[in-house]
Each structure stands twice: as C-alpha cells, then as structure tokens.
Protein backbone atom coordinates (compact mmCIF):
# COMPACT_ATOMS: atom_id res chain seq x y z
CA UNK A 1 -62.86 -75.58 28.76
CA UNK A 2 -64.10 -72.38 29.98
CA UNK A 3 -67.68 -71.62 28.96
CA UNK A 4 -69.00 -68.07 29.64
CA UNK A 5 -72.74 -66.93 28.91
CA UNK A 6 -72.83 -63.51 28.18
CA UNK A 7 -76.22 -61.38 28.03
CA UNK A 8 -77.12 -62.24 31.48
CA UNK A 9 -80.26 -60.05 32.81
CA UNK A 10 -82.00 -62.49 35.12
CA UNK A 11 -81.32 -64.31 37.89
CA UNK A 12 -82.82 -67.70 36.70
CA UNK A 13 -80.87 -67.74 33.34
CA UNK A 14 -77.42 -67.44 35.58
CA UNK A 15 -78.79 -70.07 37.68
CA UNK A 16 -79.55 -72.36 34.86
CA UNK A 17 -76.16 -71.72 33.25
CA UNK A 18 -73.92 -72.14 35.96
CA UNK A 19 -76.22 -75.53 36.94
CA UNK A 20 -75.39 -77.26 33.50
CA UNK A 21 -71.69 -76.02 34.01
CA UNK A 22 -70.55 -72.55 32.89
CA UNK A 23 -67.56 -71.00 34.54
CA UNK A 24 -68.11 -67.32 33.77
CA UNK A 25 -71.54 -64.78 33.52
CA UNK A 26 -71.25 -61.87 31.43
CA UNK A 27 -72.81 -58.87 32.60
CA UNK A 28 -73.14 -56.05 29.58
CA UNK A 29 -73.05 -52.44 30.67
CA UNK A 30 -73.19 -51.03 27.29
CA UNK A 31 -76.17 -48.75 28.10
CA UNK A 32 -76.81 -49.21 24.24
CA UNK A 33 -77.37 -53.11 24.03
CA UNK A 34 -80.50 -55.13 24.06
CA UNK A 35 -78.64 -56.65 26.78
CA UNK A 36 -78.11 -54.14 28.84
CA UNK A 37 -78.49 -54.48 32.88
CA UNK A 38 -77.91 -52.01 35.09
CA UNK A 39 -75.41 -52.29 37.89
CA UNK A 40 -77.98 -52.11 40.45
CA UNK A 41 -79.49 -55.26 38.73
CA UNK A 42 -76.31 -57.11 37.77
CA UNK A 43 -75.53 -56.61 41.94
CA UNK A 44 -78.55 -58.73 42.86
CA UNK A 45 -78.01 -61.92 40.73
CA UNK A 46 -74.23 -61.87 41.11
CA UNK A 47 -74.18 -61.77 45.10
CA UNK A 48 -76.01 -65.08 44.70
CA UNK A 49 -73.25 -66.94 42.61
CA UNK A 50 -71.26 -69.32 43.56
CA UNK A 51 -67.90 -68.14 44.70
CA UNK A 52 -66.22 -70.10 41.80
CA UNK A 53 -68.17 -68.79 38.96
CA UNK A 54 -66.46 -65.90 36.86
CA UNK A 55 -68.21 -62.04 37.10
CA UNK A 56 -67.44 -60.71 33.89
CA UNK A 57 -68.35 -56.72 33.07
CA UNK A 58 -68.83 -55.99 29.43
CA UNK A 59 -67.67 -52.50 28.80
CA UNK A 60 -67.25 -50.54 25.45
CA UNK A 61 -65.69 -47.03 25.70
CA UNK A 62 -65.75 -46.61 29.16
CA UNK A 63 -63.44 -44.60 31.20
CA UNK A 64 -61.45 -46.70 33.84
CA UNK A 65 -62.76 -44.71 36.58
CA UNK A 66 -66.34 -46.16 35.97
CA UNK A 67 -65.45 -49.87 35.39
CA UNK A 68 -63.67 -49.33 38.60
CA UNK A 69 -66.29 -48.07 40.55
CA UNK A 70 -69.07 -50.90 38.89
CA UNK A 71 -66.58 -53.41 39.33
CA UNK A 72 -66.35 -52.96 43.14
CA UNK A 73 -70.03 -52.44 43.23
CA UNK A 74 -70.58 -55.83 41.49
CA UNK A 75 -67.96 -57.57 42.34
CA UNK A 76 -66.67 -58.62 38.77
CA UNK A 77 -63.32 -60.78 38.28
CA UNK A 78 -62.78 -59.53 34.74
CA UNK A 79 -63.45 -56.22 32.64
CA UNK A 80 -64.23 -58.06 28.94
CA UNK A 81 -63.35 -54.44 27.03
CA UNK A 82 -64.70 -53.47 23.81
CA UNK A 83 -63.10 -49.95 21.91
CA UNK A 84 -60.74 -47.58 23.31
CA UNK A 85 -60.78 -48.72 26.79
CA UNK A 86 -58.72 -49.78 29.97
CA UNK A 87 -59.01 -51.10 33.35
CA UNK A 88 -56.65 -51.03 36.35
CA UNK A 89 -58.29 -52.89 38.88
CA UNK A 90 -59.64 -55.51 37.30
CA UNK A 91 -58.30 -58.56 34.58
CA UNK A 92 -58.68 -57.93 31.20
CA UNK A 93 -60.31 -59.43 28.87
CA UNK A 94 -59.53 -58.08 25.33
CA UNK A 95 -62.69 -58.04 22.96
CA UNK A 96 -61.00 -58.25 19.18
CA UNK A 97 -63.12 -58.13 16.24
CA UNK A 98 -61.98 -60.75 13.74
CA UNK A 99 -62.82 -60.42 10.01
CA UNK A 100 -61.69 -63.03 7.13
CA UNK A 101 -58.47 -61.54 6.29
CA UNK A 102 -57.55 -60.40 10.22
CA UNK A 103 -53.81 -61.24 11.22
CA UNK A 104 -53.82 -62.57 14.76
CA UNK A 105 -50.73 -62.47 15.14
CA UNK A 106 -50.84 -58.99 15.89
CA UNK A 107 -52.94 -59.00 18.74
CA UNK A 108 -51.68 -56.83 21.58
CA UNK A 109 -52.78 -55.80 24.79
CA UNK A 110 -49.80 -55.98 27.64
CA UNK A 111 -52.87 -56.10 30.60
CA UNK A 112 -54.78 -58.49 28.52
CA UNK A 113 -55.22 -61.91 30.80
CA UNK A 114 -57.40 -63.39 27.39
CA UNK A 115 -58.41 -61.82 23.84
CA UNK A 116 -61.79 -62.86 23.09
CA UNK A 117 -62.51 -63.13 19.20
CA UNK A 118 -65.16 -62.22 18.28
CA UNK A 119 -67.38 -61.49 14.34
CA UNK A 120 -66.62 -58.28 13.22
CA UNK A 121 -69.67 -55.89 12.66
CA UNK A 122 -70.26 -52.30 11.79
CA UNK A 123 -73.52 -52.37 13.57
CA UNK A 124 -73.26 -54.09 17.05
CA UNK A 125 -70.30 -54.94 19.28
CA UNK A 126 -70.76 -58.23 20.06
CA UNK A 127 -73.91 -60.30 20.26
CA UNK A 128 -74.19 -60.22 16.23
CA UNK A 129 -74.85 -63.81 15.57
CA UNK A 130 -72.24 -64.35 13.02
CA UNK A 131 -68.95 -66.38 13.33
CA UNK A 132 -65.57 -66.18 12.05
CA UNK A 133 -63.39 -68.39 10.30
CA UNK A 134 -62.28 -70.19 13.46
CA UNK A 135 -58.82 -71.81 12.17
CA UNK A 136 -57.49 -68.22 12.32
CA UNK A 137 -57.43 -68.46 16.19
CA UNK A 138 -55.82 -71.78 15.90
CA UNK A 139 -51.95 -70.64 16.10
CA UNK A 140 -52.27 -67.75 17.91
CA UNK A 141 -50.18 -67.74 21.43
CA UNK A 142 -52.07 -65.96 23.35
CA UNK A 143 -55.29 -67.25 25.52
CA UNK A 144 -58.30 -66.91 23.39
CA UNK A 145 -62.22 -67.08 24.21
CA UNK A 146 -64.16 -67.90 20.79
CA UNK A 147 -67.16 -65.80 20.19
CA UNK A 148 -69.96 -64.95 17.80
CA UNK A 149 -72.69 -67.38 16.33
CA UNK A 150 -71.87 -70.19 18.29
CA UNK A 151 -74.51 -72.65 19.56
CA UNK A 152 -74.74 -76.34 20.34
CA UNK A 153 -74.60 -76.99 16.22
CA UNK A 154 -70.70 -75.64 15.61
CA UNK A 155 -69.37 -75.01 19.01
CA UNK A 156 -67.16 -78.23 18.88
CA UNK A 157 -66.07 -77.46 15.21
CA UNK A 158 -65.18 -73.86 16.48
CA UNK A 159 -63.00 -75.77 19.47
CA UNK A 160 -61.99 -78.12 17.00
CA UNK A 161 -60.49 -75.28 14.51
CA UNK A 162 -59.33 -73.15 16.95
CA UNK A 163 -58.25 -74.65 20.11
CA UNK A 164 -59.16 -72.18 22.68
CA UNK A 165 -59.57 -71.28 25.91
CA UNK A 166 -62.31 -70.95 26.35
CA UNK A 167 -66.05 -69.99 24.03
CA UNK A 168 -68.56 -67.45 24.84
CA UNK A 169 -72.05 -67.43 23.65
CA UNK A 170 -75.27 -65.10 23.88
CA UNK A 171 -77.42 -64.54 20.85
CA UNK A 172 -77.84 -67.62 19.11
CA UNK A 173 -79.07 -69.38 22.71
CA UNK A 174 -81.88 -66.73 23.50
CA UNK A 175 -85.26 -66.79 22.94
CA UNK A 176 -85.37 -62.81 22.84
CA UNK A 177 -82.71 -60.45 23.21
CA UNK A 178 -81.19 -60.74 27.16
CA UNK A 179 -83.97 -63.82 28.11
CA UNK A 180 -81.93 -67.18 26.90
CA UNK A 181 -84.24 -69.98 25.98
CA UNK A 182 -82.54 -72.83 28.47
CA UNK A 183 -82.87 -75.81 26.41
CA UNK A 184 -80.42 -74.05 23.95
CA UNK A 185 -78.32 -73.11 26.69
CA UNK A 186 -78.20 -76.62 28.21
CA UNK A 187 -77.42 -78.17 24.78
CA UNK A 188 -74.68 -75.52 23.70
CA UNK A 189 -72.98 -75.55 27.30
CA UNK A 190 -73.48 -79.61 26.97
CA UNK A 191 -71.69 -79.67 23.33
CA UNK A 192 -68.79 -77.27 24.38
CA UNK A 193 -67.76 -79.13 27.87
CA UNK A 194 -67.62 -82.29 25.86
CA UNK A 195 -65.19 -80.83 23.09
CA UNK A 196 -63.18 -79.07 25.63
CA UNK A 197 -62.10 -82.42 27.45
C-alpha cells in the first residue's frame, strides 16, 4: 500500500512520516493553501529524504514550464495536478474531484501514472476534510490514490471499499493547518499499512 502525507512544511513532520512508513511526501505549491511551502523550503527537507521515499509537487493551474523548473529544483518524482494543467518532465498524478453521483469510468488522462480521488469542494482543492463514497473507486481500472477525510478511524474501510493504490492524507492528521500532530499521523499511517497487506 502506498501511503503519501501531503501538507508537508517541516522537516520533522517528513521525518516522522517516512519513520512510521510512508512512501511518498507531498509538497503543495499552491501559493493559495494553508499549506503552502515555498520551493526554496520544500528544497531543504527533501534533499534529506531517503532516496526511496516519493517527492510529490502539488500543483493547481500551473503552466508546465514552472512545474518543470520547481521540479528540477526540488527534485520531485511526481507532479500530483489539480485544474487545467500538464507536466512533461515529470509523472503524473491526476487529482479528480469525486462527488456522489461521479462516473469513474470516465476518468482520462493519457500521461496520468495514478488518478488520485479526491472530495469534491467549491471552496478548496484538496485538503477539505470530507470523503467520498469510496465503493465508487472500487471498479475503476486505472491506479487510484484515495483522498479526503481519511484518518486512522476509516482509512481501512476506505481500502476496504475501494481497493486502491494507494491513500493520501493531510487535514484530518494535523494539529493546525501544514503542522501534523504525529500521534495522528503514526496511528493513520499504522491503520492504512495494515489494510494494505
């Protein structure tokens, strides 16, 4: 099971993370976000990371030029892209906002390594808090990353509905918006590896 914690803005909640046994970090460059970091910031925690450990950039809107240009100055793995956007240079993950009544069968994206699913809001891209109705996810072909609202009380009911990939989580295991409160972490991170075996 591949766990990614998204939100990352310090170097001690990455190191806390990838010690209890998440595969992938999620950087957010949405300059709009409470979890915004800076490139110049996301540089110094991700040169310490183990080699292993996914470097995800969360983009919305951005031209390809730019995720380019932070990619190589970060040295993400994967563009996770929100909105009317594309990367080159990078794998793709494809952010898709799920409602009760979404199709998944029509999910699309020829680049698109994974689609992450995520709750869909009219006020925030991602980070929202809410889930989905999992057992949507569960027939679709394609890789998928679970998102939204999960923490260590529904995780393995989410992986249980929905078979993915992998599941992402960020605002339900924070104390405050971009610091995560680690005992939440531990215990979602803890929950999700054992439902993924």
């Amino acid at each position: 099971m591949m766990v990614k914690i998204c939100g990352i803005t310090n170097h001690e909640d990455a190191v806390v993370a990838i010690g209890e046994g998440a595969s992938a970090i999620g950087f957010n460059f949405y300059r709009d976000s409470p979890r915004y970091i800076a490139p110049t910031g996301a540089v110094l925690i991700a040169e310490k990371l183990p080699a292993d450990v996914i470097k995800v950039g969360v983009f919305l809107d951005e031209p390809d030029e730019a995720i380019a240009r932070i990619g190589l100055q970060v040295g993400l793995d994967v563009a996770q892209l929100h909105g009317a956007t594309s990367s080159s240079t990078l794998r793709v993950w494809r952010a898709w906002p799920v409602t009760g009544d979404s199709h998944l069968t029509m999910l699309e994206d020829p680049v698109a390594e994974a689609f992450l699913l995520d709750s869909f809001s009219r006020f925030v891209h991602g980070g929202s808090g809410t889930t989905f109705p999992w057992k949507l996810a569960r027939d679709v072909k394609q890789k998928i990353i679970v998102a939204g609202g999960l923490d260590e009380s529904n995780v393995e009911q989410a992986i249980e509905e929905a078979r993915p990939w992998g599941v992402d989580a960020c605002s339900r295991i924070e104390a405050s918006p971009g610091k995560k409160d680690h005992d939440k972490m531990r215990r979602f991170i803890a929950a999700a590896l054992r439902s993924g075996l």
